[in-house]
Protein backbone atom coordinates (compact mmCIF):
# COMPACT_ATOMS: atom_id res chain seq x y z
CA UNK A 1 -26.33 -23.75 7.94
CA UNK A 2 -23.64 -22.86 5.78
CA UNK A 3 -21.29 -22.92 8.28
CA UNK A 4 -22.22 -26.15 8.88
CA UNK A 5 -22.34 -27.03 5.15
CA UNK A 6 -18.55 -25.85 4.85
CA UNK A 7 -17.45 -28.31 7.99
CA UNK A 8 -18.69 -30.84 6.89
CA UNK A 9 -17.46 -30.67 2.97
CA UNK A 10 -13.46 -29.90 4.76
CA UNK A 11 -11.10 -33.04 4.83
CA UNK A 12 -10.24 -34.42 8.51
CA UNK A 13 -7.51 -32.90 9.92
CA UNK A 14 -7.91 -29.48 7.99
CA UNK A 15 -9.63 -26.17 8.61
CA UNK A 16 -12.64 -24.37 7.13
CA UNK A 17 -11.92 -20.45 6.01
CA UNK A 18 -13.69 -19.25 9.07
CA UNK A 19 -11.73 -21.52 11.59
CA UNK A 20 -8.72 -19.94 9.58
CA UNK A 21 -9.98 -16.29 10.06
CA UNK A 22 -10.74 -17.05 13.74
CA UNK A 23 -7.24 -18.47 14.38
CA UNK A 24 -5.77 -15.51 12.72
CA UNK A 25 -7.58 -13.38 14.78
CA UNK A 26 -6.80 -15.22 18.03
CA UNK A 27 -2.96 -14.99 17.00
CA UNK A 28 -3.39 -11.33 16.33
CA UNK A 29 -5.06 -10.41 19.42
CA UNK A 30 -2.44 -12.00 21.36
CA UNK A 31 0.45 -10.42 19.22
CA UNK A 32 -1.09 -7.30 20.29
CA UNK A 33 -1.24 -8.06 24.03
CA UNK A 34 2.49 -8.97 23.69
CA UNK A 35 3.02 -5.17 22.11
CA UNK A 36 0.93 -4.13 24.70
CA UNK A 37 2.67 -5.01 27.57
CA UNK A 38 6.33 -4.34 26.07
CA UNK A 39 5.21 -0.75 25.32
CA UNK A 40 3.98 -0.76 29.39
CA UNK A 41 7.79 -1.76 30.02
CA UNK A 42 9.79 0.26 27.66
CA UNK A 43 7.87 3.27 29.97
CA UNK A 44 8.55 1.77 32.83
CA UNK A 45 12.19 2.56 31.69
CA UNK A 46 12.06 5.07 29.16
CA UNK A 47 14.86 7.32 30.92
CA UNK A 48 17.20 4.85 30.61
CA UNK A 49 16.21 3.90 27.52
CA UNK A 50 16.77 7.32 26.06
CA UNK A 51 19.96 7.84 27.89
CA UNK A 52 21.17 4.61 25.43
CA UNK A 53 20.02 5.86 22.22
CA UNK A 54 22.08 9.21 22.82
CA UNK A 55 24.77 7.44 23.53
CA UNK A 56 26.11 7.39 19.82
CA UNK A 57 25.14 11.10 19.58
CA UNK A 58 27.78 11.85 22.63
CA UNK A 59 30.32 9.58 20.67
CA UNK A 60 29.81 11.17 17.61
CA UNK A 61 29.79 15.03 18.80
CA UNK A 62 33.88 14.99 19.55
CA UNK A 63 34.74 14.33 16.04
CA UNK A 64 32.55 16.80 14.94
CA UNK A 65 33.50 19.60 17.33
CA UNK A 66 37.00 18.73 17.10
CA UNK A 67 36.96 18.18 20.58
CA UNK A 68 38.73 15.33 22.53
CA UNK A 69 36.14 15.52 25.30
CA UNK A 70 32.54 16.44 25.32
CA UNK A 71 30.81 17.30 28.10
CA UNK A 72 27.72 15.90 29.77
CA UNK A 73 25.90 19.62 28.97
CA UNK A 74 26.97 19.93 25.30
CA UNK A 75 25.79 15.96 24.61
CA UNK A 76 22.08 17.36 24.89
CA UNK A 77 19.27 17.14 22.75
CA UNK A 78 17.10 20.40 22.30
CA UNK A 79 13.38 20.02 22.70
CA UNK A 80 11.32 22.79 20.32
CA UNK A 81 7.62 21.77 20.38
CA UNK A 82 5.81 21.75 23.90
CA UNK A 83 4.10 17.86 22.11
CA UNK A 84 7.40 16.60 21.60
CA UNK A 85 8.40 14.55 25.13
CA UNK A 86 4.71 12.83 24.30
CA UNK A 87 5.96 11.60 20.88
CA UNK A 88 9.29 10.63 21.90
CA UNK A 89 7.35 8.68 24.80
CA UNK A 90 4.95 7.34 22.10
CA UNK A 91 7.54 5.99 19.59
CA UNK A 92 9.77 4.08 22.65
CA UNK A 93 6.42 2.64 23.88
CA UNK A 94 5.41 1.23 20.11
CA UNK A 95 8.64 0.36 19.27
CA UNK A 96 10.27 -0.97 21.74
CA UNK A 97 7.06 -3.03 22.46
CA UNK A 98 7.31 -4.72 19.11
CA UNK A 99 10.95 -5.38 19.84
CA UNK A 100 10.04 -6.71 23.12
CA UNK A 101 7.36 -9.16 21.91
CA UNK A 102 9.49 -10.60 18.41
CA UNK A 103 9.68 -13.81 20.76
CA UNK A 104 5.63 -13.94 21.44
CA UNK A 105 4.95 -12.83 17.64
CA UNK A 106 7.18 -15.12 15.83
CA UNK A 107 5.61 -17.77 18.29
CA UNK A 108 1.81 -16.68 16.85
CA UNK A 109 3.43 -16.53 13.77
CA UNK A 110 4.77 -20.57 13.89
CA UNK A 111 1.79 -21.64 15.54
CA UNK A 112 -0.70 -20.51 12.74
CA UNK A 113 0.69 -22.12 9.93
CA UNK A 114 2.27 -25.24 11.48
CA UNK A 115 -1.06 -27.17 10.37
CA UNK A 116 0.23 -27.00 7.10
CA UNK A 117 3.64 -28.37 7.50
CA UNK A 118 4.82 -31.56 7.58
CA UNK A 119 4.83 -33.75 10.91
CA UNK A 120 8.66 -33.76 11.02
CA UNK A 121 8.62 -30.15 10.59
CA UNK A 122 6.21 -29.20 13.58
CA UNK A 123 9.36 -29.45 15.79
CA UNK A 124 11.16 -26.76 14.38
CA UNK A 125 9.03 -24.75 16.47
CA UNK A 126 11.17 -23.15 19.24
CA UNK A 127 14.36 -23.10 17.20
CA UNK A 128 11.83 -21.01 14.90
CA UNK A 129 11.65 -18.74 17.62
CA UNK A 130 14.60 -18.94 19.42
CA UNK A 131 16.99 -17.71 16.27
CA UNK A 132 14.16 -15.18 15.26
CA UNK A 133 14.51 -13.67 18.76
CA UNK A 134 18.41 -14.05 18.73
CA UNK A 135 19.06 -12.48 15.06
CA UNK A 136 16.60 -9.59 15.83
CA UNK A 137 18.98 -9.06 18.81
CA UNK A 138 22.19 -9.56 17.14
CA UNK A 139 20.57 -7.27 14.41
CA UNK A 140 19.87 -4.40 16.48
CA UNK A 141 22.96 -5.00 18.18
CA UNK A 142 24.97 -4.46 14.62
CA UNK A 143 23.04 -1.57 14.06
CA UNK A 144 23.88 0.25 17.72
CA UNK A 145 27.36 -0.29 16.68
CA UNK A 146 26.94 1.50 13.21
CA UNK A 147 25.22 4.31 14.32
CA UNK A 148 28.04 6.47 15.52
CA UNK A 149 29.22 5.77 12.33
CA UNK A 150 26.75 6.61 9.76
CA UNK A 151 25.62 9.23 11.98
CA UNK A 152 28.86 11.02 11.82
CA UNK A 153 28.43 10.46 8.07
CA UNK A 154 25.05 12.21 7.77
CA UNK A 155 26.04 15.52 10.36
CA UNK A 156 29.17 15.93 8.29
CA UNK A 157 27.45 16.58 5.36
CA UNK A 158 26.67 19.55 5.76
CA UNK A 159 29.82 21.15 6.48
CA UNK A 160 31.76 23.05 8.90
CA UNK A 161 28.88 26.30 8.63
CA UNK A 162 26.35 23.89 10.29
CA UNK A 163 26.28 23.72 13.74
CA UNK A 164 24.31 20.57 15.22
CA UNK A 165 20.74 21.23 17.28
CA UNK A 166 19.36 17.86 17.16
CA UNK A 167 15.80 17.96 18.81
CA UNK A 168 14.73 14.60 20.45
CA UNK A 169 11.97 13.67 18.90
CA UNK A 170 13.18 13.14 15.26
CA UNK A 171 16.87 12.16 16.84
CA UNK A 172 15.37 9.64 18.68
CA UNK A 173 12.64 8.20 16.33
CA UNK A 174 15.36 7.94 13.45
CA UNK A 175 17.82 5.69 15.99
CA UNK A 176 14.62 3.48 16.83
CA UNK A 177 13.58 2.94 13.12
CA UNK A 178 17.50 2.41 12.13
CA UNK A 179 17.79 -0.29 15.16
CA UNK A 180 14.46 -2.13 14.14
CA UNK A 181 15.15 -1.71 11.07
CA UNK A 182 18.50 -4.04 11.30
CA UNK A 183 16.35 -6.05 13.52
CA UNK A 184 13.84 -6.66 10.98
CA UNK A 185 16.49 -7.70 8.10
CA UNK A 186 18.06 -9.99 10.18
CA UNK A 187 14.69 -11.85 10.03
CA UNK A 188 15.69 -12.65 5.83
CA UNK A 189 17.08 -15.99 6.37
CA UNK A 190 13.56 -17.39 8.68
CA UNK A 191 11.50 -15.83 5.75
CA UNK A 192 13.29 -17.52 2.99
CA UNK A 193 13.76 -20.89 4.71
CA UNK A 194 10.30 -21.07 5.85
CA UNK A 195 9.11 -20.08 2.29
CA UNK A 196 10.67 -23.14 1.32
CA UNK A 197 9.30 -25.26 4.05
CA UNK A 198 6.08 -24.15 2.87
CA UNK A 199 6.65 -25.23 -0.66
CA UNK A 200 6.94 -21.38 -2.47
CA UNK A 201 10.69 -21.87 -3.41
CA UNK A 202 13.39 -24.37 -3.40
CA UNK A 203 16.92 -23.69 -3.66
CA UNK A 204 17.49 -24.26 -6.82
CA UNK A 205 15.49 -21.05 -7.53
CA UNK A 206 17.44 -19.07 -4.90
CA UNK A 207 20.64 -20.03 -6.51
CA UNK A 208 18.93 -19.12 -10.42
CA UNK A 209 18.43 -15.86 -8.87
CA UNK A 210 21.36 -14.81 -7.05
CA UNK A 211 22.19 -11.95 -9.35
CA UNK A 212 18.54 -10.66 -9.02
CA UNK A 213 18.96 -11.23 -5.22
CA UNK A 214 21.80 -9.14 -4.77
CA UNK A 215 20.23 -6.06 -6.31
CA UNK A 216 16.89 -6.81 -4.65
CA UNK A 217 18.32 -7.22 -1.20
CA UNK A 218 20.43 -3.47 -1.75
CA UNK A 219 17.18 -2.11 -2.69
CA UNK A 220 15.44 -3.63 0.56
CA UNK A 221 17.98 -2.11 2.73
CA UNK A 222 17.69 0.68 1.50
CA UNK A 223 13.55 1.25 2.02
CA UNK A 224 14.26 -0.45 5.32
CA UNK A 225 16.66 2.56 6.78
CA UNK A 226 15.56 5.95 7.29
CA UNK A 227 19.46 6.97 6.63
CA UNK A 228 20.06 5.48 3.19
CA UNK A 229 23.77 6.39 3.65
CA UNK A 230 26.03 4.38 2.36
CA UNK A 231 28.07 3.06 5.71
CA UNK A 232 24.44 1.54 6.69
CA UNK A 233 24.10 -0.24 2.97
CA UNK A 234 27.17 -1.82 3.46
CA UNK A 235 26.83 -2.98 6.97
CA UNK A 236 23.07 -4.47 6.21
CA UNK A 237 23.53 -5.66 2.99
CA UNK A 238 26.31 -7.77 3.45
CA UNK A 239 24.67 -10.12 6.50
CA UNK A 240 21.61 -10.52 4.37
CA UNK A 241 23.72 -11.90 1.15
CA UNK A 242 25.30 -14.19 3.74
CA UNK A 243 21.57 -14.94 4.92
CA UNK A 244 20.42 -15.96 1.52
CA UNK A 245 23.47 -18.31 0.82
CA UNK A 246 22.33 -19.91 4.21
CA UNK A 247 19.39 -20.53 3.04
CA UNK A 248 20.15 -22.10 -0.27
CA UNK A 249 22.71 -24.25 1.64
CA UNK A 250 19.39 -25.18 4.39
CA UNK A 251 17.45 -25.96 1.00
CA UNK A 252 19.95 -28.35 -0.47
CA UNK A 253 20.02 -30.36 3.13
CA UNK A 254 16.65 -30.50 3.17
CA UNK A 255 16.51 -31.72 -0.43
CA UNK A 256 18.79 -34.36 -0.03
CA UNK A 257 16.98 -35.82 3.73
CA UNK A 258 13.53 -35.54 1.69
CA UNK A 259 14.91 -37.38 -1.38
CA UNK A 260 16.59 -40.16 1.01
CA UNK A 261 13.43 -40.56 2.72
CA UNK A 262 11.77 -41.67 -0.45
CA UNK A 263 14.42 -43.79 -1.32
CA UNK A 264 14.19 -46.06 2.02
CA UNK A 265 12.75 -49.19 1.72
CA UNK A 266 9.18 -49.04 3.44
CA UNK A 267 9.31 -51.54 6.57
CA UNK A 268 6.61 -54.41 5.61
């Protein structure tokens, strides 16, 4: 009865708090499934999938050894718990399964609140998805390329009396986390132009709090990567500042189409 007290009380064309939960849970479930079956792939291939995340290792271990060449027996990692293949196993299979499915989640993602947008709006749908998938990409992409360098930075530190034993689990699990991490950042600009899609901000307030931004978004990077060091600041942070003037430039267009739209003469 009160469920059918609550239907019939909702506006036509909108949804009652439990269709709402039961959506969510349907977009969740399938979100999941997505995970599910990119984990299935990632060990399907997790040799060769390993063999790419030591890659910076092997370009970083010349510079360190003051060696020209390294060879393919010194560029190992060194396994010391009997557990540890399972782990490594475990973190490529969640991982790399959430990195798999971005498309499919960002997808559940777009399809749960487009009720609430407007009807011009609804067909930003796959270019919602399609640049999601395509900066998480180019995001873990940028941060493959830094991680020769800010791993060099964080093995130097300790010196020429250190000699590196990197075991694979915690090697391997920091390079995933750093690569997701960039991944995930590169996912600033959707956030903030779909929080102003939705009504939360405009772009007036992104450009009131561009100071406050900069320090916030230096901050972010920083919880974001395991490394902290300041090579990976740098090479996050920057994109993301770009990423935030984007999207005060997409709220003034928007501002301007919306404000022309009420100024057209309505067709009698």
């Amino acid at each position: 009865m009160a469920e059918d007290t609550e239907t019939e009380g909702a506006a036509p064309g909108e949804m009652t708090l439990i269709e709402h939960l039961t959506e969510l849970r349907t977009r969740i479930i399938k979100s999941v499934l997505a995970v599910v079956l990119g984990a299935v792939v990632c060990l399907i291939f997790n040799q060769q999938i390993i063999d790419i995340l030591v890659e910076p290792y092997c370009q970083v271990l010349p510079e360190l050894d003051n060696n020209d060449i390294v060879s393919e027996s010194e560029c190992r990692l060194y396994q010391r718990d009997p557990t540890e293949g399972f782990s490594l196993l475990f973190s490529i299979a969640t991982y790399g399964g959430i990195a798999l499915a971005i498309p499919v989640i960002l997808w559940q993602v777009w399809q749960f609140v487009v009720p609430g947008l407007y009807p011009h709006e609804k067909r930003y749908a796959v270019p919602f998805v399609v640049s999601g998938a395509l900066l998480f990409a180019f995001g873990v992409g940028l941060g493959y390329w830094s991680m020769p360098r800010a791993l060099g930075f964080l093995l130097d530190l300790g010196g020429d009396s250190i000699s590196e034993l990197l075991s694979p689990g915690s090697y391997i699990t920091f390079v995933i986390k750093m690569l997701v991490s960039f991944g995930i950042g590169f996912q600033f600009p959707l956030v903030l132009i779909f929080l102003q899609m939705i009504g939360v901000l405009n772009h007036e307030t992104l450009k009131q709090g561009r100071r406050y931004a900069t320090v916030g978004i230096v901050v972010l990077v920083a919880i974001l990567t395991p490394s902290g060091d300041p090579i990976t600041l740098l090479v996050l942070s920057i994109p993301m500042y770009l990423f935030y003037e984007i999207a005060i430039i997409f709220g003034k267009l928007r501002s301007r189409r919306e404000k022309k739209k009420q100024k057209a003469p309505t067709p009698a």
